[in-house]
C-alpha atoms as a PDB file:
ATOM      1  CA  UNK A   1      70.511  54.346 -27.714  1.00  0.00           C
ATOM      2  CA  UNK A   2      66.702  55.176 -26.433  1.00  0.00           C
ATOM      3  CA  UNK A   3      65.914  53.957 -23.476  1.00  0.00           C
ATOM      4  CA  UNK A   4      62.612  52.001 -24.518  1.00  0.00           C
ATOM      5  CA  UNK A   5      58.733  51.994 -22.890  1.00  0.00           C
ATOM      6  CA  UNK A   6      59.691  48.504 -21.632  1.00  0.00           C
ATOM      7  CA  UNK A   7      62.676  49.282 -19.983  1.00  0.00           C
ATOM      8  CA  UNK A   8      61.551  52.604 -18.534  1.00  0.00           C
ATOM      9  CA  UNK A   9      58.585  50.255 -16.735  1.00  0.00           C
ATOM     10  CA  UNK A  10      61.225  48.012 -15.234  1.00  0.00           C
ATOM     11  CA  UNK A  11      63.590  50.794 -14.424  1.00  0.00           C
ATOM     12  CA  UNK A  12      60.520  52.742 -12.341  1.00  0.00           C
ATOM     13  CA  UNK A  13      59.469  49.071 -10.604  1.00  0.00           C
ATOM     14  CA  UNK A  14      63.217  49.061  -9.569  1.00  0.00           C
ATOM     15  CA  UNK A  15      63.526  52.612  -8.391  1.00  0.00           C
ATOM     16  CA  UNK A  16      60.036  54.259  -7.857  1.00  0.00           C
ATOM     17  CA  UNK A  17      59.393  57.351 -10.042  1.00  0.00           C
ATOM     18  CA  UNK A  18      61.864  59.204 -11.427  1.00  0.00           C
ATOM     19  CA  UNK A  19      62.988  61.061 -14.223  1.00  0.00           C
ATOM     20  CA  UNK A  20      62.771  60.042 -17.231  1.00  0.00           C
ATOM     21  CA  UNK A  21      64.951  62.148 -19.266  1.00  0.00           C
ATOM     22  CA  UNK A  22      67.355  61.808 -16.216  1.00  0.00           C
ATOM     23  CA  UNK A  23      67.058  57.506 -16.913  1.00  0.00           C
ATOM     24  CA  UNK A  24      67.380  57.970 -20.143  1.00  0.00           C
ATOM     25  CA  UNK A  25      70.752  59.845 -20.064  1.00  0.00           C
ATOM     26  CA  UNK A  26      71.726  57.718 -17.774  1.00  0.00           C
ATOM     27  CA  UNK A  27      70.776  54.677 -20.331  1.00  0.00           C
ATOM     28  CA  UNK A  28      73.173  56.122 -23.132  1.00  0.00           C
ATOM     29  CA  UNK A  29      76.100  56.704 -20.554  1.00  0.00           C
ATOM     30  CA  UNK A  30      75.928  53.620 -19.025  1.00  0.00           C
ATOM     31  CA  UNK A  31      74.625  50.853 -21.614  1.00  0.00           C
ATOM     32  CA  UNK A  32      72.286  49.027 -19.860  1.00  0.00           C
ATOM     33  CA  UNK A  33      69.205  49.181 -17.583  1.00  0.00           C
ATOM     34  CA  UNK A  34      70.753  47.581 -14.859  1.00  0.00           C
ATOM     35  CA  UNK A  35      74.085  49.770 -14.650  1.00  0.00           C
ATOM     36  CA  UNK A  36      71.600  52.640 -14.849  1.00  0.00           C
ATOM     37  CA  UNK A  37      69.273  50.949 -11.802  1.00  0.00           C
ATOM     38  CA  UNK A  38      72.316  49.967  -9.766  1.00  0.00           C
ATOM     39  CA  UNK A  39      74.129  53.661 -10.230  1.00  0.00           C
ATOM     40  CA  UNK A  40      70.803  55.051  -9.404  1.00  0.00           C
ATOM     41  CA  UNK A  41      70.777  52.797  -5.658  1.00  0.00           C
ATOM     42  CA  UNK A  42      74.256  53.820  -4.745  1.00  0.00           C
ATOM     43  CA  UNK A  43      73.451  57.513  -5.026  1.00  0.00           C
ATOM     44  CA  UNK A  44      70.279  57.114  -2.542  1.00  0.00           C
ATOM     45  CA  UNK A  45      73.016  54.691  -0.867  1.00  0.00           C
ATOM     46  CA  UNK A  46      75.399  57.251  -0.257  1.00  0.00           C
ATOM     47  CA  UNK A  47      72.774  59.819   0.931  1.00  0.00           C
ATOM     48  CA  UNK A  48      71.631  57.867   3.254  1.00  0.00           C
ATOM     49  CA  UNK A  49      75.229  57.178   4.762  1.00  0.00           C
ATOM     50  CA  UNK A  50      75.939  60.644   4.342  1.00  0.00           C
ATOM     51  CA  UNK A  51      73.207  61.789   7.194  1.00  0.00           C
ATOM     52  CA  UNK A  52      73.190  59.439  10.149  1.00  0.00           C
ATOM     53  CA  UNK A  53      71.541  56.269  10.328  1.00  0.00           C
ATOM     54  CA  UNK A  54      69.332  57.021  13.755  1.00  0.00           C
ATOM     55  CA  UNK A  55      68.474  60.058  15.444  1.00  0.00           C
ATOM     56  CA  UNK A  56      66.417  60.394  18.032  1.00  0.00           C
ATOM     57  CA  UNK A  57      64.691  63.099  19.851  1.00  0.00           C
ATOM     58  CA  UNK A  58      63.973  61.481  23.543  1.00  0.00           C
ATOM     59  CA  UNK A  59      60.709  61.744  24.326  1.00  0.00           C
ATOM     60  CA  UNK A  60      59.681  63.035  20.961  1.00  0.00           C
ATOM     61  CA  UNK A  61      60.512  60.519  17.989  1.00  0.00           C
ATOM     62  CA  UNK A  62      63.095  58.293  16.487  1.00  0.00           C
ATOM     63  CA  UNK A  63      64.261  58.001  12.821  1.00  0.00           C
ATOM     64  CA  UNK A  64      66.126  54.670  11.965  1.00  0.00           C
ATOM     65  CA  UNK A  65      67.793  54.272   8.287  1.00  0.00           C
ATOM     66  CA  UNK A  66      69.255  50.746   8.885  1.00  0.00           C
ATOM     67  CA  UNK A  67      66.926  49.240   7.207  1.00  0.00           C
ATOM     68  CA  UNK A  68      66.110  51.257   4.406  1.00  0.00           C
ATOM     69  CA  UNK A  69      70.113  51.270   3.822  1.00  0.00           C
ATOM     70  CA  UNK A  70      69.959  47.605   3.395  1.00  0.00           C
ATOM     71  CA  UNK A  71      67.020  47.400   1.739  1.00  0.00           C
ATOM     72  CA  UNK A  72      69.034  49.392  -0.967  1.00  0.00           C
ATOM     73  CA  UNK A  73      71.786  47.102  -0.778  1.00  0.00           C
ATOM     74  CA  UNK A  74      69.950  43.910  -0.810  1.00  0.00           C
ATOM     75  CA  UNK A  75      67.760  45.275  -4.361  1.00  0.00           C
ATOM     76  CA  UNK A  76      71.435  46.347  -5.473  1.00  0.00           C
ATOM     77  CA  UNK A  77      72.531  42.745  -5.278  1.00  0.00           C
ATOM     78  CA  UNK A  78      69.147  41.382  -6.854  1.00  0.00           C
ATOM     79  CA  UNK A  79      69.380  43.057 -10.000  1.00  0.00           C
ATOM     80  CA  UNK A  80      73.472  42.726 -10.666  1.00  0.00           C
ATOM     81  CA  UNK A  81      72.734  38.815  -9.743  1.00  0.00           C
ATOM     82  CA  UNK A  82      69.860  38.908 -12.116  1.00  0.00           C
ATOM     83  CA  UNK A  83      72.206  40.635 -14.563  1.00  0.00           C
ATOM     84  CA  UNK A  84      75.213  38.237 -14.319  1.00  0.00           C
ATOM     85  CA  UNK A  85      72.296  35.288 -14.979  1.00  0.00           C
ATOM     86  CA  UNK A  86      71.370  36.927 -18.072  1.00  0.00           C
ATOM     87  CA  UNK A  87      67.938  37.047 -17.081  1.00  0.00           C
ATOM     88  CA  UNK A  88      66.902  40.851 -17.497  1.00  0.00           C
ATOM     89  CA  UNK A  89      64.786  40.455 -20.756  1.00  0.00           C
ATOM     90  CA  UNK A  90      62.315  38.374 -18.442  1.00  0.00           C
ATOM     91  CA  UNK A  91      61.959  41.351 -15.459  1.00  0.00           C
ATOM     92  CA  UNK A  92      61.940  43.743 -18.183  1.00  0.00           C
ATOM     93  CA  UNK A  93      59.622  42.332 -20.567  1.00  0.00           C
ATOM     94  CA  UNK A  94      56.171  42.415 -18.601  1.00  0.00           C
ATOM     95  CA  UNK A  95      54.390  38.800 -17.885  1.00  0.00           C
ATOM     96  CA  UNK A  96      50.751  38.829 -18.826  1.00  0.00           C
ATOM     97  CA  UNK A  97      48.307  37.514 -16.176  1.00  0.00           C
ATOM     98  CA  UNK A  98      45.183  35.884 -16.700  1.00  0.00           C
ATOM     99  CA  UNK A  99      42.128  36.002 -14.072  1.00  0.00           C
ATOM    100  CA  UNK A 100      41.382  32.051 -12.954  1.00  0.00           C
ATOM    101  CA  UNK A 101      39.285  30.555 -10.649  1.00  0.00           C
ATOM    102  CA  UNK A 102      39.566  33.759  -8.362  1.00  0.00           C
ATOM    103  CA  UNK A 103      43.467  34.316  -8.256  1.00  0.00           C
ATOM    104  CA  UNK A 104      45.457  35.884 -10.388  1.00  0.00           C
ATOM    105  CA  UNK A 105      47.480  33.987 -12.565  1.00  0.00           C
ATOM    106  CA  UNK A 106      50.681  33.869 -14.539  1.00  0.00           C
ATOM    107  CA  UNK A 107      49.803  32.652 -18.300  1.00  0.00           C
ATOM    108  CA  UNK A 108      52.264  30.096 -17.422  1.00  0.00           C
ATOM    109  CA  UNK A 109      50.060  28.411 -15.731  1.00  0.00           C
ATOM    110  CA  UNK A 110      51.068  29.260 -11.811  1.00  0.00           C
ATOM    111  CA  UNK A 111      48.758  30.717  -9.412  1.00  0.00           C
ATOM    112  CA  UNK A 112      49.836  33.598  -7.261  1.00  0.00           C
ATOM    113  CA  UNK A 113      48.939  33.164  -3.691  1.00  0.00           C
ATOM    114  CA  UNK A 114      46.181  35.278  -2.390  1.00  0.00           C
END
């Protein structure tokens, strides 16, 4: 099982970049994009709850992780619920946009704000 050009786009909109031979082994393991996604979150998950949260130096600087730890959680539960719909073809499969009247545009019809 390759992991295909489509499904290595969604996996790096997901996760940022990273490896793709690393995905792909991943991909074969696991069976499915969004196994591969979600295993990928709980290991930056557990590194971040491995180091503390906040530190600070006082006077100097302050380094919070709160958020970025539920940031990874909350993406976690976006793609399993996403999953569970049966819904990944559509965030894999890219959506082509059209330029109208100024705005970019779904070719379904539906205009983007901006």
């Amino acid at each position: 099982m390759m992991l295909t050009d489509a499904e290595y786009a969604y996996l790096r909109s997901e996760l940022g970049d990273v490896d793709r031979g690393d995905l792909g082994m991943r991909y074969r393991r696991l069976g499915s994009v969004e196994a591969v996604a979600v295993e990928v979150l709980r290991e930056r998950k557990a590194a971040l709850v491995a180091d503390p949260l906040a530190v600070t130096v006082q006077g100097v600087a302050t380094a919070n992780n709160a958020e970025n730890f539920r940031a990874i959680e909350r993406q976690m539960v976006s793609i399993t619920e996403t999953a569970a719909v049966g819904d990944v073809a559509a965030a894999i499969l890219p959506v082509p946009l059209t330029h109208e009247r100024g705005h970019m545009a779904m070719r379904t019809g539906c205009s983007l704000p901006g």
